[in-house]
Protein backbone atom coordinates (compact mmCIF):
# COMPACT_ATOMS: atom_id res chain seq x y z
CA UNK A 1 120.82 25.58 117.06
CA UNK A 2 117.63 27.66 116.58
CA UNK A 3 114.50 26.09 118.23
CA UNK A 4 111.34 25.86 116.35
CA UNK A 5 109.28 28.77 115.96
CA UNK A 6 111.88 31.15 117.28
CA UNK A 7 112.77 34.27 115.71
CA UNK A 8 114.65 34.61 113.03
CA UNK A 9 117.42 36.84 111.57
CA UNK A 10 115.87 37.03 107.75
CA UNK A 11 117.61 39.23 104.73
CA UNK A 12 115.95 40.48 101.86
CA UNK A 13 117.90 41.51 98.62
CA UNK A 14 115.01 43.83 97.03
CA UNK A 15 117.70 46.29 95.16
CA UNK A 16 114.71 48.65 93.87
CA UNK A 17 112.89 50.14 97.24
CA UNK A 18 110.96 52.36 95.02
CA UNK A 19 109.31 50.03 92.49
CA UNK A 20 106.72 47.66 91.99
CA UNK A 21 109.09 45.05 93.48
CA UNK A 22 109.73 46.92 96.37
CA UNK A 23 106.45 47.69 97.16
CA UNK A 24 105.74 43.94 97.11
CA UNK A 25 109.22 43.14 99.50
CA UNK A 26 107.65 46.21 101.55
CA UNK A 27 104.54 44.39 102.91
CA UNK A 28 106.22 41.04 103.43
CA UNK A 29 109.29 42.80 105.62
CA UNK A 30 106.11 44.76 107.53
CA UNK A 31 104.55 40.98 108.50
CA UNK A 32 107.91 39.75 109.32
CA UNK A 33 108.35 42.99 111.60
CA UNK A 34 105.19 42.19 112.99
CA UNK A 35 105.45 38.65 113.49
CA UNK A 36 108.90 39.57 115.86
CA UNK A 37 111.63 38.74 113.33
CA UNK A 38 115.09 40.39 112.33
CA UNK A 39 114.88 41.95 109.08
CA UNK A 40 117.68 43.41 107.23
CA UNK A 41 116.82 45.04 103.90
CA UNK A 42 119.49 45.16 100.90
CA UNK A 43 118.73 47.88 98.59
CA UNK A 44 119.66 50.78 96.47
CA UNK A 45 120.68 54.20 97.82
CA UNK A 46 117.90 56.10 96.19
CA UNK A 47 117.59 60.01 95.90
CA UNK A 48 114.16 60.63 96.56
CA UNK A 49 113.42 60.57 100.10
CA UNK A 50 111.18 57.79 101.81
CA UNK A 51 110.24 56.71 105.34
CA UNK A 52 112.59 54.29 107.17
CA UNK A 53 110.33 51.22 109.16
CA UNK A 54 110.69 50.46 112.70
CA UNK A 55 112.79 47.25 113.25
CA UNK A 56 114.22 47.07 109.79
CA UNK A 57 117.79 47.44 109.33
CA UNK A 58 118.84 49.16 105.70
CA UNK A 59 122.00 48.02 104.01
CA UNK A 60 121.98 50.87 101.36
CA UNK A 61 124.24 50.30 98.06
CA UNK A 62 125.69 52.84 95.54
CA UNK A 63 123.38 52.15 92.69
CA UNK A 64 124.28 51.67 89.02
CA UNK A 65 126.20 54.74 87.53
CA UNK A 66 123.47 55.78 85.33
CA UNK A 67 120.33 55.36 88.57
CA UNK A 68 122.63 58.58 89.81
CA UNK A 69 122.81 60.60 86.70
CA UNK A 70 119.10 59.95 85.86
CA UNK A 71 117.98 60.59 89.41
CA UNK A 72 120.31 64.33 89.51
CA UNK A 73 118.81 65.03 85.39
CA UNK A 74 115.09 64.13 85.60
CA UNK A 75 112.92 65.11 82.77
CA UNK A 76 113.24 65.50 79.04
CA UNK A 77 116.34 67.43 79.42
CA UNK A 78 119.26 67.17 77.13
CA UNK A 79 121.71 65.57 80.16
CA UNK A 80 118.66 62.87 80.49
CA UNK A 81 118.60 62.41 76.84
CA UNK A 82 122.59 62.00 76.63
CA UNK A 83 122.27 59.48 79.37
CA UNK A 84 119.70 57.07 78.38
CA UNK A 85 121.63 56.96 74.80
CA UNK A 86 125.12 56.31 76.54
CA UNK A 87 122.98 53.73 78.82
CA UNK A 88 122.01 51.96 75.45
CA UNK A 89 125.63 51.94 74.36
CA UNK A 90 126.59 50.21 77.63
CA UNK A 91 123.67 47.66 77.33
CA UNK A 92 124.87 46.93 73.90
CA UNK A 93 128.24 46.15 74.89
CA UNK A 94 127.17 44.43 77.99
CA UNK A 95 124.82 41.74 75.91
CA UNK A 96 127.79 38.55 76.12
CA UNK A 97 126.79 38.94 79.59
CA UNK A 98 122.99 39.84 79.94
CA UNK A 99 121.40 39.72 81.94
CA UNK A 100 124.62 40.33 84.31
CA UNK A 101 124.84 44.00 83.36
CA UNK A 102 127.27 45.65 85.34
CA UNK A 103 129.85 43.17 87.46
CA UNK A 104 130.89 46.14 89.54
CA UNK A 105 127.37 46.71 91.07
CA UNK A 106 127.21 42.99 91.50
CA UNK A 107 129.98 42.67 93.24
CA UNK A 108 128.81 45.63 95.75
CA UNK A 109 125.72 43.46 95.74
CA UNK A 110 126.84 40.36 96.68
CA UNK A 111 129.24 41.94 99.11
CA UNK A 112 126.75 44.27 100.86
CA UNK A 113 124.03 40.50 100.60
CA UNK A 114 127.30 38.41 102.08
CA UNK A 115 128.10 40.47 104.88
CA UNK A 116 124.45 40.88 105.99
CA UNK A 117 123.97 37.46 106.10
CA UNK A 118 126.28 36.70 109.08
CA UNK A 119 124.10 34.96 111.74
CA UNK A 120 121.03 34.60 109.52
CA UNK A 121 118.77 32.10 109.10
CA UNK A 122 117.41 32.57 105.39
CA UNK A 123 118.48 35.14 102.76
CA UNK A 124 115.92 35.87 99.98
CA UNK A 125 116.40 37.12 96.28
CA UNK A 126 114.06 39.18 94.50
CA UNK A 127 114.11 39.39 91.07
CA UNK A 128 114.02 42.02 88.84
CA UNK A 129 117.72 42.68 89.52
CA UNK A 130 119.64 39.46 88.48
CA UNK A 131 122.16 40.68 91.34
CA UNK A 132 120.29 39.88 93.98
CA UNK A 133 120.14 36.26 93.29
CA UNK A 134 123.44 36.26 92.48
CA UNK A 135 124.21 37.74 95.83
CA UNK A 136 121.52 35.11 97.57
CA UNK A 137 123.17 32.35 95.36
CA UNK A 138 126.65 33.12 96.70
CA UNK A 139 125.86 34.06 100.01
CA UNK A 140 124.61 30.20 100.04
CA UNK A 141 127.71 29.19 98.94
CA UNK A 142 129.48 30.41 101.37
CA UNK A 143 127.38 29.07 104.30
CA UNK A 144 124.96 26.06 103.36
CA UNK A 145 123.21 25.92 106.53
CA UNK A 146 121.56 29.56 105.62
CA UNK A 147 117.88 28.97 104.10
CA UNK A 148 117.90 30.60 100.26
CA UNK A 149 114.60 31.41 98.76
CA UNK A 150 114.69 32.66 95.23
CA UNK A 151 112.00 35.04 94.66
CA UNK A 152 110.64 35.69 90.83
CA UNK A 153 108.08 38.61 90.99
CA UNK A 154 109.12 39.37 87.80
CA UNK A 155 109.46 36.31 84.94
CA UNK A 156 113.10 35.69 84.08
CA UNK A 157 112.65 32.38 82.18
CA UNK A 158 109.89 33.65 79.39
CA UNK A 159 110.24 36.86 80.28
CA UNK A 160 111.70 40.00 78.47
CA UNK A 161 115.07 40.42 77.40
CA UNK A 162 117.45 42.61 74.58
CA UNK A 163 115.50 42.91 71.38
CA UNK A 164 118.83 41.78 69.41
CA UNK A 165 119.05 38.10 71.09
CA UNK A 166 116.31 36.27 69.58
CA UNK A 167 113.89 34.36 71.95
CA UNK A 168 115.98 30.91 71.12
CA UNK A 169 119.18 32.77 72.76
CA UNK A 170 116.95 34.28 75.45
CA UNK A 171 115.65 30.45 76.37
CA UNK A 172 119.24 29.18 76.28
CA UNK A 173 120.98 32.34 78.10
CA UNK A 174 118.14 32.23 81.06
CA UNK A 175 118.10 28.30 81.40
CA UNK A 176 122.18 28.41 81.64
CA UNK A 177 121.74 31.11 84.50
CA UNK A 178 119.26 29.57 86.41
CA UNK A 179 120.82 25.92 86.41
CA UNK A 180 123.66 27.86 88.15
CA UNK A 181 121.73 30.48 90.27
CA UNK A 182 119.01 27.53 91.45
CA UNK A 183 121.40 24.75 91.57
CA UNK A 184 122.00 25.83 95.82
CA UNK A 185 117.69 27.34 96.13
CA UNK A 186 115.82 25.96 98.79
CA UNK A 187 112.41 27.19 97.16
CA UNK A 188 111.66 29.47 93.94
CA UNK A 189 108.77 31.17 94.02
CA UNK A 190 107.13 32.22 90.68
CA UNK A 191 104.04 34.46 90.14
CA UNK A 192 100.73 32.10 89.45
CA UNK A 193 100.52 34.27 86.31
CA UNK A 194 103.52 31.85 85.26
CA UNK A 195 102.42 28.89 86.21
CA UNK A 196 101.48 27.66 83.02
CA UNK A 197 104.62 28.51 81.23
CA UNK A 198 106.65 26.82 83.72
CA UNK A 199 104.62 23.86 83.81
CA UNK A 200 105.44 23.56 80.08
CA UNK A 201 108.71 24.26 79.18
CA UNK A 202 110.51 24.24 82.71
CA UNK A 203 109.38 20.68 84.37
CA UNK A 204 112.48 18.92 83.43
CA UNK A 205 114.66 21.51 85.15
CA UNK A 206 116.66 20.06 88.05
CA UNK A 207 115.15 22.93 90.12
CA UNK A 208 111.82 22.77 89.10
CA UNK A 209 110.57 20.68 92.00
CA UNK A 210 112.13 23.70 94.92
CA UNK A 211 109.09 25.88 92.87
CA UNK A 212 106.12 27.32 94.69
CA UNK A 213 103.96 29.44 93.31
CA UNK A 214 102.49 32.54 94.99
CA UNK A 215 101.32 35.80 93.81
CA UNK A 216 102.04 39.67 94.35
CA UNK A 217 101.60 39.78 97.99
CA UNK A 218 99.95 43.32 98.57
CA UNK A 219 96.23 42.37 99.93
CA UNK A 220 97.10 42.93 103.72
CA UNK A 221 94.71 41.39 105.88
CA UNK A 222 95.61 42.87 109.11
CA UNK A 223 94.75 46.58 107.55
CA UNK A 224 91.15 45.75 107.07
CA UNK A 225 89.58 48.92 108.18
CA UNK A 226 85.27 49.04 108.68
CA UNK A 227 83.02 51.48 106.91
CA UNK A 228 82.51 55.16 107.99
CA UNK A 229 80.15 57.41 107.04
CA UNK A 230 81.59 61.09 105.63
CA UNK A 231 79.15 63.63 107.57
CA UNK A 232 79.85 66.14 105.00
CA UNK A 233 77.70 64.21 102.56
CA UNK A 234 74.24 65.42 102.06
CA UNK A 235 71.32 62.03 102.98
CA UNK A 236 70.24 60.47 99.78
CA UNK A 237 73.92 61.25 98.21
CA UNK A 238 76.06 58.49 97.13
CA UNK A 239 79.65 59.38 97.14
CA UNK A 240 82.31 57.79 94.72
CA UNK A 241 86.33 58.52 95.76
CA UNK A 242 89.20 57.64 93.51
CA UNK A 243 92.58 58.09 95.07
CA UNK A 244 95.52 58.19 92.68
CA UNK A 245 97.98 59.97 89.88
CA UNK A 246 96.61 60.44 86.49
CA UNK A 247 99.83 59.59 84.39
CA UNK A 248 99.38 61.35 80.78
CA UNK A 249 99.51 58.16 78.47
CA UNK A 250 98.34 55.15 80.98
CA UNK A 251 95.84 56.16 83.03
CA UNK A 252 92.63 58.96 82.07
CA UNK A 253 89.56 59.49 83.62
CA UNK A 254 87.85 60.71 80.52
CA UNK A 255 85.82 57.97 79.76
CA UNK A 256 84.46 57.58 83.44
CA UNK A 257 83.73 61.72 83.30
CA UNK A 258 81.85 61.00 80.01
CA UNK A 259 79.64 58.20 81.41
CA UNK A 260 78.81 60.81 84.51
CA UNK A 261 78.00 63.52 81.71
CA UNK A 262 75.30 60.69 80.64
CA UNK A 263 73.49 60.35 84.32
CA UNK A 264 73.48 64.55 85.07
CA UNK A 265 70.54 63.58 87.21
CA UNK A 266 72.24 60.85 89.48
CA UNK A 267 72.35 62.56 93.21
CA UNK A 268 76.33 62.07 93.56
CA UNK A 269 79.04 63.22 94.83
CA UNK A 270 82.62 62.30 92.96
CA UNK A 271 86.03 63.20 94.65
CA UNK A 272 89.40 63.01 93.14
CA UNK A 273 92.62 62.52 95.12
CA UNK A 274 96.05 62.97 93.96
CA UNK A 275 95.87 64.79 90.74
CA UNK A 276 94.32 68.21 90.37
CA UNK A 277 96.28 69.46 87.14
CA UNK A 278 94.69 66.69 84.48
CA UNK A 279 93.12 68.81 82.04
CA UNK A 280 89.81 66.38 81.71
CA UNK A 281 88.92 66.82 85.30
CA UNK A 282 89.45 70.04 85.52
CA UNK A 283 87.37 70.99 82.17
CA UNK A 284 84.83 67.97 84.06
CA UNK A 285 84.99 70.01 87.18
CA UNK A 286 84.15 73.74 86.05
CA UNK A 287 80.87 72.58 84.50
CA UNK A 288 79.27 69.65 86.60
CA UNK A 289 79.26 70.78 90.48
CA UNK A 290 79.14 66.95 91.12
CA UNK A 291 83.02 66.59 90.95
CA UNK A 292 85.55 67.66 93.62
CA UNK A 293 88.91 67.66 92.71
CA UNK A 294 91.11 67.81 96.10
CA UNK A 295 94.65 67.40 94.60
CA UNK A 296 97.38 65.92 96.79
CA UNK A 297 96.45 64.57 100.65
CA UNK A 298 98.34 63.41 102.97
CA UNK A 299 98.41 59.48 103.02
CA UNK A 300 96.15 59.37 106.19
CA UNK A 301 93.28 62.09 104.85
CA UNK A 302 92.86 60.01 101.61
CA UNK A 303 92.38 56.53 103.47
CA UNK A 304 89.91 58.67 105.34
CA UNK A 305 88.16 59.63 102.42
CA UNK A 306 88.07 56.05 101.09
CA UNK A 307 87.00 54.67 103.85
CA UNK A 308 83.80 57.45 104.07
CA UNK A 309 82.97 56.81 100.29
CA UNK A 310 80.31 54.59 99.40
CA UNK A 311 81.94 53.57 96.46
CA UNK A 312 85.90 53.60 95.47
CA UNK A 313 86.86 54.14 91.65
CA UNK A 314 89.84 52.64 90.10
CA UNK A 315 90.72 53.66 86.26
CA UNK A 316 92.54 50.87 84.76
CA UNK A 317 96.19 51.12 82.77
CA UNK A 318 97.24 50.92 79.51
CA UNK A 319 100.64 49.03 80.16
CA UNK A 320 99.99 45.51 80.68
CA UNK A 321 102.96 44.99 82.90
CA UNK A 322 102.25 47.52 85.73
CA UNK A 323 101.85 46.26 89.26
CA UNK A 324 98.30 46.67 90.08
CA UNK A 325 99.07 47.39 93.79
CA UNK A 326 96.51 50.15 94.29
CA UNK A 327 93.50 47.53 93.26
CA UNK A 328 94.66 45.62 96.82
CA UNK A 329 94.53 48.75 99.01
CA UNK A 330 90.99 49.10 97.41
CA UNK A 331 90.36 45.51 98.31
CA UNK A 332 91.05 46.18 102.24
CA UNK A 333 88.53 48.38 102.19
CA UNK A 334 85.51 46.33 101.14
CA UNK A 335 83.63 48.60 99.61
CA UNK A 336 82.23 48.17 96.02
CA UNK A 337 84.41 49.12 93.36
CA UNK A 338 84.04 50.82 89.82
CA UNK A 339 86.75 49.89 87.70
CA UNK A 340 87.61 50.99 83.53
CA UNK A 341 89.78 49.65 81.54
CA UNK A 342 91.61 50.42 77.97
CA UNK A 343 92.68 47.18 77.50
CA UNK A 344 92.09 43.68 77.58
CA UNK A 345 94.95 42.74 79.52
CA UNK A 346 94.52 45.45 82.08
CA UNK A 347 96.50 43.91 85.07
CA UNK A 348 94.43 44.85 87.82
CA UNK A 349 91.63 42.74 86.17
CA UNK A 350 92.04 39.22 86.90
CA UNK A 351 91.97 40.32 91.08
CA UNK A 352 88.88 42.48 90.98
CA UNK A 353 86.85 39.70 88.54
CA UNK A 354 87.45 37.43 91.91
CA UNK A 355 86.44 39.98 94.32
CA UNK A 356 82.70 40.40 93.26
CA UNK A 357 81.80 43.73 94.40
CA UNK A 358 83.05 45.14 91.56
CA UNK A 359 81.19 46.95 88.36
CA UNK A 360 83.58 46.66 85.42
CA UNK A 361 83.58 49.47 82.79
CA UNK A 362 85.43 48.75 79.36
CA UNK A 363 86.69 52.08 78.16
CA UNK A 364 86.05 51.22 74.46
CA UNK A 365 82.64 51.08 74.84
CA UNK A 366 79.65 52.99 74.52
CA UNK A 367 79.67 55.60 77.53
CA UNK A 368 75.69 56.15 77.39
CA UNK A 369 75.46 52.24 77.54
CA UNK A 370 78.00 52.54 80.74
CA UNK A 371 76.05 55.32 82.64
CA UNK A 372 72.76 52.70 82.26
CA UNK A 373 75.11 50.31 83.98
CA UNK A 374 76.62 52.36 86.14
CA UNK A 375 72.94 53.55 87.05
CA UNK A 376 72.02 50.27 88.10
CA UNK A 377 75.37 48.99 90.00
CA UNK A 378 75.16 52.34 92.15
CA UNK A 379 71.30 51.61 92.80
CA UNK A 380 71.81 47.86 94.09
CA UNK A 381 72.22 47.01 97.53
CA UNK A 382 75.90 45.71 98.53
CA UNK A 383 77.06 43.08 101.48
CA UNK A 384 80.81 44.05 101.92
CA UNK A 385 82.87 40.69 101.95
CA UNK A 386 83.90 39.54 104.99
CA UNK A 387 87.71 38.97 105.84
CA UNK A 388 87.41 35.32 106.01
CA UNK A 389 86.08 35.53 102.20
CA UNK A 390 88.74 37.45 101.05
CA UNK A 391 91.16 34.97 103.19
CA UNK A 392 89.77 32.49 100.79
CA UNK A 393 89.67 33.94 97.64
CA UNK A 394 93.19 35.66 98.02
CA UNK A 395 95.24 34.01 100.31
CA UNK A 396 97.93 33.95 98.38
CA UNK A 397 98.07 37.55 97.56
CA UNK A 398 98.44 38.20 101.14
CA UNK A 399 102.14 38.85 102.99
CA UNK A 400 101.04 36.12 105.46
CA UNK A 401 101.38 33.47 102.77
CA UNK A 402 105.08 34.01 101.77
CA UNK A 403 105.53 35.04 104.94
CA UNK A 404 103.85 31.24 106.16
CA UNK A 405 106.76 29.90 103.88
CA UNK A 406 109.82 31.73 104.80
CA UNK A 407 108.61 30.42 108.81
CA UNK A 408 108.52 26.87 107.56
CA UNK A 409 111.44 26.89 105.78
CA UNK A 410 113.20 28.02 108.90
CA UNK A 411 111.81 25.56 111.16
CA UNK A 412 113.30 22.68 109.15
């Protein structure tokens, strides 16, 4: 028998290392690691490379057939092209079973999930994939004293599906799954985002009352870092750093270079990290001696330059469903932020609105009306929030919180 507040051996089916999900079962396995448990991380074999984390074992699986053959034929290349269209095929045939896809990477799932959790104390699910909670549902099963927490970053009831079932079959499909997959749960966890939608249409589910709702658990308290000063910067100089890839199609810094055309006589200094081939910085660059473009950094000499900036910039996306993880390093930092966005449903928005410091930009508007704002925002003077505020206000964006649950869980 395991005494209270012991360690535990915990395993986490997060299939997808590399994603937006795995970035999110990245900082809670860190805090588990750090609060002195046994982690043991289910996941994909991926091709590109990526650092391995002290005190994490790594049960990897062979992925789906076509996660090889679009890893080895990247690009717009006819291979890649003859792969996503014999994917489609295979989706097509597969949609009696959606959102079980393939039952021969399930099975390695559940296998790989099963045999992990020998001598564990709680398993967890993450979806997106559907195998991992059918692995965390069977691995249950098989031994009801282990803890199962199902784990929705992503929504699977109201969520997207195959454009050829229509969102009656969807309902009906998802509810039929999850009355099976939930039936054995010890908590679901949902995204806030879906709190409302579940509180509608999913209270009379037998499972509903396991739920708990969290929310993408990135804002890492113990990485607060305090404010340096970058002695390269000439006195009277404010300098503005924005760290990050400038995707073609979801993420420009045009508009945020046009409001800077509009304030030429603003004593600034603007820095770009990550990208030095977008063609608007560069033309930017060449004629306004303002704006360094530093391309790619290593991880530690761009949190160096964030943490020297005065201000940190964040352009907003154009996909409504993208993981705004970069918004929470931003966050740790307490500095003020200037943040665009191209649409109203930028995803980043709802978590810098409750963070204050912050100097919103809308990327339809005016950019001689922005630069007067801008102007003023850069001119104010600005009381970093403490930790204990951001405690508050985001508590439930931080690793601690699921983290909190997973430890209570155990010690019933």
């Amino acid at each position: 028998m395991r005494s209270r507040g012991a360690a535990m051996k915990i395993v986490i089916a997060a299939l997808q290392r590399l994603s937006a999900n795995g970035i999110c079962a990245q900082a809670v396995v860190s805090e588990l690691v750090r609060r002195g448990h046994e982690v043991v991380w289910v996941c994909n074999h991926e091709f590109e490379s990526h650092d391995r984390q002290d005190g994490v074992e790594f049960r990897e699986i062979d992925p789906r057939w076509v996660d090889v053959a679009l890893a080895r034929h990247p690009g717009r290349s006819a291979a890649h092209t003859a792969i996503v269209a014999a994917n489609r095929f295979g989706m097509l045939r597969s949609l009696g079973t959606w959102p079980l896809v393939s039952k021969g990477y399930s099975r390695r799932v559940t296998r790989a999930v099963c045999e992990a959790c020998v001598g564990a104390d709680i398993v967890v699910g993450a979806y997106t994939q559907i195998d991992a909670l059918i692995a965390a549902h069977e691995a249950k099963s098989r031994n009801p004293r282990l803890h199962y927490i199902a784990w929705f970053l992503d929504s699977f009831v109201g969520g997207y599906g195959p454009r050829f079932l229509s969102a009656k079959q969807l309902e009906e499909r998802v509810g039929r799954w999850d009355r099976e997959l939930l039936d054995n749960a010890d908590v679901v966890v949902s995204m806030e985002s879906a709190r409302c939608f579940h509180m509608d249409r999913c209270v009379n589910e037998p499972w509903f009352e396991k739920m708990r709702f969290l929310d993408l658990p990135l804002l890492d308290l113990h990485r607060m870092v305090d404010c340096s000063d970058d002695p390269g910067t000439p006195k009277g100089v404010k300098t503005i750093v924005y760290a990050g890839s400038l995707p073609k199609g979801i993420r420009s810094p045009r508009f945020f270079l046009n409001v800077l055309s509009c304030m030429p006589e603003e004593p600034l200094r603007v820095v770009f990290v990550g990208d030095a081939a977008n063609d608007d910085l560069n033309a930017a660059a060449s004629s306004d001696r303002r704006i360094e473009i530093r391309g790619r950094l290593s991880h530690g000499d761009a949190v160096a330059l964030l943490r020297s900036a005065d201000f940190v910039l964040t352009l907003g996306n154009r996909l409504d469903n993208m993981t705004p993880s970069k918004v929470f390093e931003l966050m740790a930092l307490r500095k003020p932020i200037l943040a665009t966005y191209p649409i109203d449903d930028e995803p980043s928005m709802p978590y810098l609105k409750r963070y204050g410091d912050v100097l919103l930009l809308d990327e339809r508007s005016d950019a001689s009306e922005a630069a007067t704002k801008l102007r003023d925002f850069l001119r104010m003077s600005h009381e970093p929030p403490t930790v204990e505020e951001l405690e508050k206000n985001f508590w439930n964006n931080t690793p601690s919180a699921f983290c909190d649950l997973i430890e209570l869980l155990g010690d019933k």
